[in-house]
N, C-alpha and C. Protein backbone atom coordinates (compact mmCIF):
# COMPACT_ATOMS: atom_id res chain seq x y z
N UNK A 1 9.51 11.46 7.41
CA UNK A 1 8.47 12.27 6.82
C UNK A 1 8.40 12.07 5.31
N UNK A 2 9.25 11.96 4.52
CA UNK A 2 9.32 12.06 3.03
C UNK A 2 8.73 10.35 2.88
N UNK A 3 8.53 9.82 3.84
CA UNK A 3 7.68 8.06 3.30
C UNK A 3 6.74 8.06 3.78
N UNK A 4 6.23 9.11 3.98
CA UNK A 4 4.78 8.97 4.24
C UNK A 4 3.95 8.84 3.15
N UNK A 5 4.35 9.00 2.04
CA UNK A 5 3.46 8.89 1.34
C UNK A 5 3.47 7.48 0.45
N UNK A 6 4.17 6.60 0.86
CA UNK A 6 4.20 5.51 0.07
C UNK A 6 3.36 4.26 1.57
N UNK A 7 3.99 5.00 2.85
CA UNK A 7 2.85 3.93 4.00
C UNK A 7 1.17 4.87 3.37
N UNK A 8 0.70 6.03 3.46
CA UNK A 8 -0.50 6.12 3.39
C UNK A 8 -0.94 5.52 1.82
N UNK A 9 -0.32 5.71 0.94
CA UNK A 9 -0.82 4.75 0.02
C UNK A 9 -1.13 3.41 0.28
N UNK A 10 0.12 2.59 0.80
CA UNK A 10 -0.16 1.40 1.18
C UNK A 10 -1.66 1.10 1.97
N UNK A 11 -1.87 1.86 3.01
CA UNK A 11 -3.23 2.14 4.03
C UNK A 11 -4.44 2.20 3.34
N UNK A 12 -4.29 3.52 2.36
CA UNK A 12 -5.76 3.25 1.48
C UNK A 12 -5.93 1.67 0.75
N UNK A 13 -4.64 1.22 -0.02
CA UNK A 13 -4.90 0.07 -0.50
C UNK A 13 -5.54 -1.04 -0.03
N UNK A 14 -5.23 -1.11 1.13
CA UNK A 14 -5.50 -2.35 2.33
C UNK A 14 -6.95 -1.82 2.69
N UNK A 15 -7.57 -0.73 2.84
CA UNK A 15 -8.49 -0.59 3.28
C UNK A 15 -9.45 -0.68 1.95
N UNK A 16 -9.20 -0.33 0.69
CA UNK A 16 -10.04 -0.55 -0.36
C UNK A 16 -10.01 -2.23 -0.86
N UNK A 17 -9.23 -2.39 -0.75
CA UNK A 17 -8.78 -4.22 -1.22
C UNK A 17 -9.88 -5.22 -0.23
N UNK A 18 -9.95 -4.43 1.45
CA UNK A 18 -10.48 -5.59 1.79
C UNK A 18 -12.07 -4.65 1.94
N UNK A 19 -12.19 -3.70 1.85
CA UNK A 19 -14.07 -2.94 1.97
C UNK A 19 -14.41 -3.41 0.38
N UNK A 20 -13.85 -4.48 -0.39
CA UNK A 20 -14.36 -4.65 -1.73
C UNK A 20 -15.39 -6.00 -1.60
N UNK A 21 -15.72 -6.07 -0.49
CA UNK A 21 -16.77 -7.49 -0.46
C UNK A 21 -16.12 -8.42 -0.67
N UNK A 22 -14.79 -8.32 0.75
CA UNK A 22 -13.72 -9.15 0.63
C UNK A 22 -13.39 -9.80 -0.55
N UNK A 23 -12.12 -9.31 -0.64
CA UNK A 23 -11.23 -10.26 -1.85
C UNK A 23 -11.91 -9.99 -2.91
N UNK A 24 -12.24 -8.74 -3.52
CA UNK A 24 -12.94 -8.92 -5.04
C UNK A 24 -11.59 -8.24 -5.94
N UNK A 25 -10.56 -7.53 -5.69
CA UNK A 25 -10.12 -7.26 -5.69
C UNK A 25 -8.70 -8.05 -5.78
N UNK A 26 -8.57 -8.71 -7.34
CA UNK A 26 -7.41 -9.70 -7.55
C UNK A 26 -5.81 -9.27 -7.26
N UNK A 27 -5.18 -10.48 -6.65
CA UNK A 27 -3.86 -10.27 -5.79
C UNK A 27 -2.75 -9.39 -6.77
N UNK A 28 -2.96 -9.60 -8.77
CA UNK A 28 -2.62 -9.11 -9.34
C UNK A 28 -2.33 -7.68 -9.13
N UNK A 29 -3.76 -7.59 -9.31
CA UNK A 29 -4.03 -5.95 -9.68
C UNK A 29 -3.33 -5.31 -8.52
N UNK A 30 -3.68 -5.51 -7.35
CA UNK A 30 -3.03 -4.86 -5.60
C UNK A 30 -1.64 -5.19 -5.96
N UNK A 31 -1.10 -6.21 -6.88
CA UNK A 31 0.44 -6.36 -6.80
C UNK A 31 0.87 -5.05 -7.78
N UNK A 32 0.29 -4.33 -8.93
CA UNK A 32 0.01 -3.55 -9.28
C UNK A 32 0.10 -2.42 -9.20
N UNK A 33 -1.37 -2.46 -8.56
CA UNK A 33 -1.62 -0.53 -7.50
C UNK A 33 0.13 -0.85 -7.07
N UNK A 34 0.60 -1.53 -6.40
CA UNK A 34 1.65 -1.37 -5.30
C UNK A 34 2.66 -0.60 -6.06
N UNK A 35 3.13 -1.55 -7.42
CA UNK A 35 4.31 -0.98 -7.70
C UNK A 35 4.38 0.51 -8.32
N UNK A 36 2.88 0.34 -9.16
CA UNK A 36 2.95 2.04 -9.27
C UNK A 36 3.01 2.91 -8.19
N UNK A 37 2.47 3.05 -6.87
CA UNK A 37 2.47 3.59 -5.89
C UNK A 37 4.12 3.62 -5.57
N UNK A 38 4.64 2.75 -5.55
CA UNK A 38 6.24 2.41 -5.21
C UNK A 38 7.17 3.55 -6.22
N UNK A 39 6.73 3.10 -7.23
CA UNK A 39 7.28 4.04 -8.52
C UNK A 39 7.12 5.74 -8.49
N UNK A 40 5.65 5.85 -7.98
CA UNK A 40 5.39 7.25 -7.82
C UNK A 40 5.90 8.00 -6.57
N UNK A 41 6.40 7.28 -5.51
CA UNK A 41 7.14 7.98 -4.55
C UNK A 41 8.46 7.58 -4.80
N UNK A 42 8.66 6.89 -5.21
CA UNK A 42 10.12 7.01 -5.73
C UNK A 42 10.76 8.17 -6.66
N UNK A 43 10.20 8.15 -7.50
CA UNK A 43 10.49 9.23 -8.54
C UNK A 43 9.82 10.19 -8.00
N UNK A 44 8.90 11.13 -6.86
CA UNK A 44 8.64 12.57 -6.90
C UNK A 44 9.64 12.71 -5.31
N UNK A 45 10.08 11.69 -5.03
CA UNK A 45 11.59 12.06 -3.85
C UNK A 45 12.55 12.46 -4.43
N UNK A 46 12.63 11.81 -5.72
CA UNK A 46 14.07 11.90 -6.27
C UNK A 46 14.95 10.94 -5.88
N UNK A 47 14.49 10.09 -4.94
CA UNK A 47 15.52 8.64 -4.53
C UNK A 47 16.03 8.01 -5.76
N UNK A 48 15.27 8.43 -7.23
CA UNK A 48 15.94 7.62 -7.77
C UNK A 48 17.25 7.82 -8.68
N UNK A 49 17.32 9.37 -8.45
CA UNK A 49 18.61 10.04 -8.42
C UNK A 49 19.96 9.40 -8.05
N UNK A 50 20.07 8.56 -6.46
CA UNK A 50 20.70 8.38 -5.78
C UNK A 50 21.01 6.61 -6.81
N UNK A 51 19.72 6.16 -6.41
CA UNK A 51 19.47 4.73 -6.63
C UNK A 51 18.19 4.35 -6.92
N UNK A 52 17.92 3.18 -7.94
CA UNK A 52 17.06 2.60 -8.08
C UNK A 52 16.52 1.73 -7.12
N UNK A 53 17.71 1.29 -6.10
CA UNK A 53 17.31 0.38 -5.60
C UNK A 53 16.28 1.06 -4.54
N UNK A 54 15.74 2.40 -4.18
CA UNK A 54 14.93 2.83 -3.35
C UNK A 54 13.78 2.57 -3.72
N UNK A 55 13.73 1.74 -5.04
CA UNK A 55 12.25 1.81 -5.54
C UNK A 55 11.68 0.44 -4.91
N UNK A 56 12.93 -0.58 -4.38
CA UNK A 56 12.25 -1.86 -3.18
C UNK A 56 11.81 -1.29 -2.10
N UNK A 57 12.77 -0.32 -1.42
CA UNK A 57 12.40 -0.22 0.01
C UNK A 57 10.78 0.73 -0.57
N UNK A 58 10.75 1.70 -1.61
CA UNK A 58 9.21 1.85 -1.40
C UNK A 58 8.23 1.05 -1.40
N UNK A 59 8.38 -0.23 -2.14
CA UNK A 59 7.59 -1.27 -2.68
C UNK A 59 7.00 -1.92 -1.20
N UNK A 60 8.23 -2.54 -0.25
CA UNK A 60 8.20 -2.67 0.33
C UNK A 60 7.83 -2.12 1.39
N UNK A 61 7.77 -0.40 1.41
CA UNK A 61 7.10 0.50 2.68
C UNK A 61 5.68 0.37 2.26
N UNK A 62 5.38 0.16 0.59
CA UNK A 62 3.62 0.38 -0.30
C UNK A 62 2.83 -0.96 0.86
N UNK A 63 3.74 -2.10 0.25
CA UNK A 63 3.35 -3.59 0.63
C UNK A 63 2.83 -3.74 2.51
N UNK A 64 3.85 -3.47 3.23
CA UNK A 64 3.87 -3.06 4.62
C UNK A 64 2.17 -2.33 4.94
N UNK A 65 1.97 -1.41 4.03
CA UNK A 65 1.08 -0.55 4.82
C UNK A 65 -0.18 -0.65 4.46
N UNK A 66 -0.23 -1.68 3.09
CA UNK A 66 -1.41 -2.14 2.63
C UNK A 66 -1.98 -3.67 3.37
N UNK A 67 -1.09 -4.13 3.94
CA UNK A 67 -1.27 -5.43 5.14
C UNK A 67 -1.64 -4.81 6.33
N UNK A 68 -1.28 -3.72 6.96
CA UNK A 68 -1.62 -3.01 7.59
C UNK A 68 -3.07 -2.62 7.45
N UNK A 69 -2.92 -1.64 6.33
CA UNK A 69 -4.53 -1.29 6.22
C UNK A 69 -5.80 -2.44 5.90
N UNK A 70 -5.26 -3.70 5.35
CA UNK A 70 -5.68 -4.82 5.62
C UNK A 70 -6.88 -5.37 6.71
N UNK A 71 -5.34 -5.52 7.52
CA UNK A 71 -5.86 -5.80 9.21
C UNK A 71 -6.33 -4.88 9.49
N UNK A 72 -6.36 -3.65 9.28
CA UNK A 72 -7.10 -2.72 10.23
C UNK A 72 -8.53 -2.62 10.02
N UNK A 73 -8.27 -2.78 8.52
CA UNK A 73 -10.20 -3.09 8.08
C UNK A 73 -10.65 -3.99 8.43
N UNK A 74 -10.14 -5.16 8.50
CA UNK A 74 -11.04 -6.52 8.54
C UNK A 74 -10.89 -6.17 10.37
N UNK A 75 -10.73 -5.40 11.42
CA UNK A 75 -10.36 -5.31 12.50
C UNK A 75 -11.56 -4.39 13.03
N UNK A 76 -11.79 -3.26 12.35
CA UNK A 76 -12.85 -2.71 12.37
C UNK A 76 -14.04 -3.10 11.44
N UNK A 77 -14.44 -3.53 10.18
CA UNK A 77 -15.82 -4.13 10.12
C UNK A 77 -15.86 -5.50 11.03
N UNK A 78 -14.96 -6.48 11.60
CA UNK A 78 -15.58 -7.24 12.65
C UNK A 78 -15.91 -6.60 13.71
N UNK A 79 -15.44 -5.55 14.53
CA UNK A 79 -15.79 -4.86 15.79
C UNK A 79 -17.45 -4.33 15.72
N UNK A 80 -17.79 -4.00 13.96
CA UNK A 80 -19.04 -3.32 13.67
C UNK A 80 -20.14 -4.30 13.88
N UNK A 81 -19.76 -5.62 14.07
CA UNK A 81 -21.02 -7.06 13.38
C UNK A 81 -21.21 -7.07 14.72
N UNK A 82 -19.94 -7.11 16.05
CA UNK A 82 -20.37 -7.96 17.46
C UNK A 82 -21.27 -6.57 17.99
């Protein structure tokens, strides 16, 4: 429950990154959004109390859920065209 908020970040990302008239939206900037997103659930858990190193596995839960929300967009506007 307490990473939910670094997969639904990831989700909006993926879904705004690719509803941008595909790819307008440079790999930079999404590398970006990510880590702040990573950073901001890191630090309002307090994981970083423990360790810094929780600020990969968020990066990595951000990254995960924005490939996710990715595919799910480009999954549903193709379902919309057929």
């Amino acid at each position: 429950m307490i990473e939910l908020f670094p997969a639904v970040f990831g989700i909006s990302l993926g879904f705004v990154w690719m509803d941008r008239r595909r790819h307008t939206m440079p790999w930079i900037v999404m590398t970006f959004a990510m880590a702040i997103g990573a950073i901001v659930a890191t630090w309002t858990s307090g994981e970083f109390a423990i360790s810094w190193m929780f600020l990969a596995v968020d990066f990595a839960i951000v990254a995960g859920g924005a490939l996710a929300g990715a595919i799910l967009s480009a999954y549903l506007s193709r379902s919309q065209t057929l």
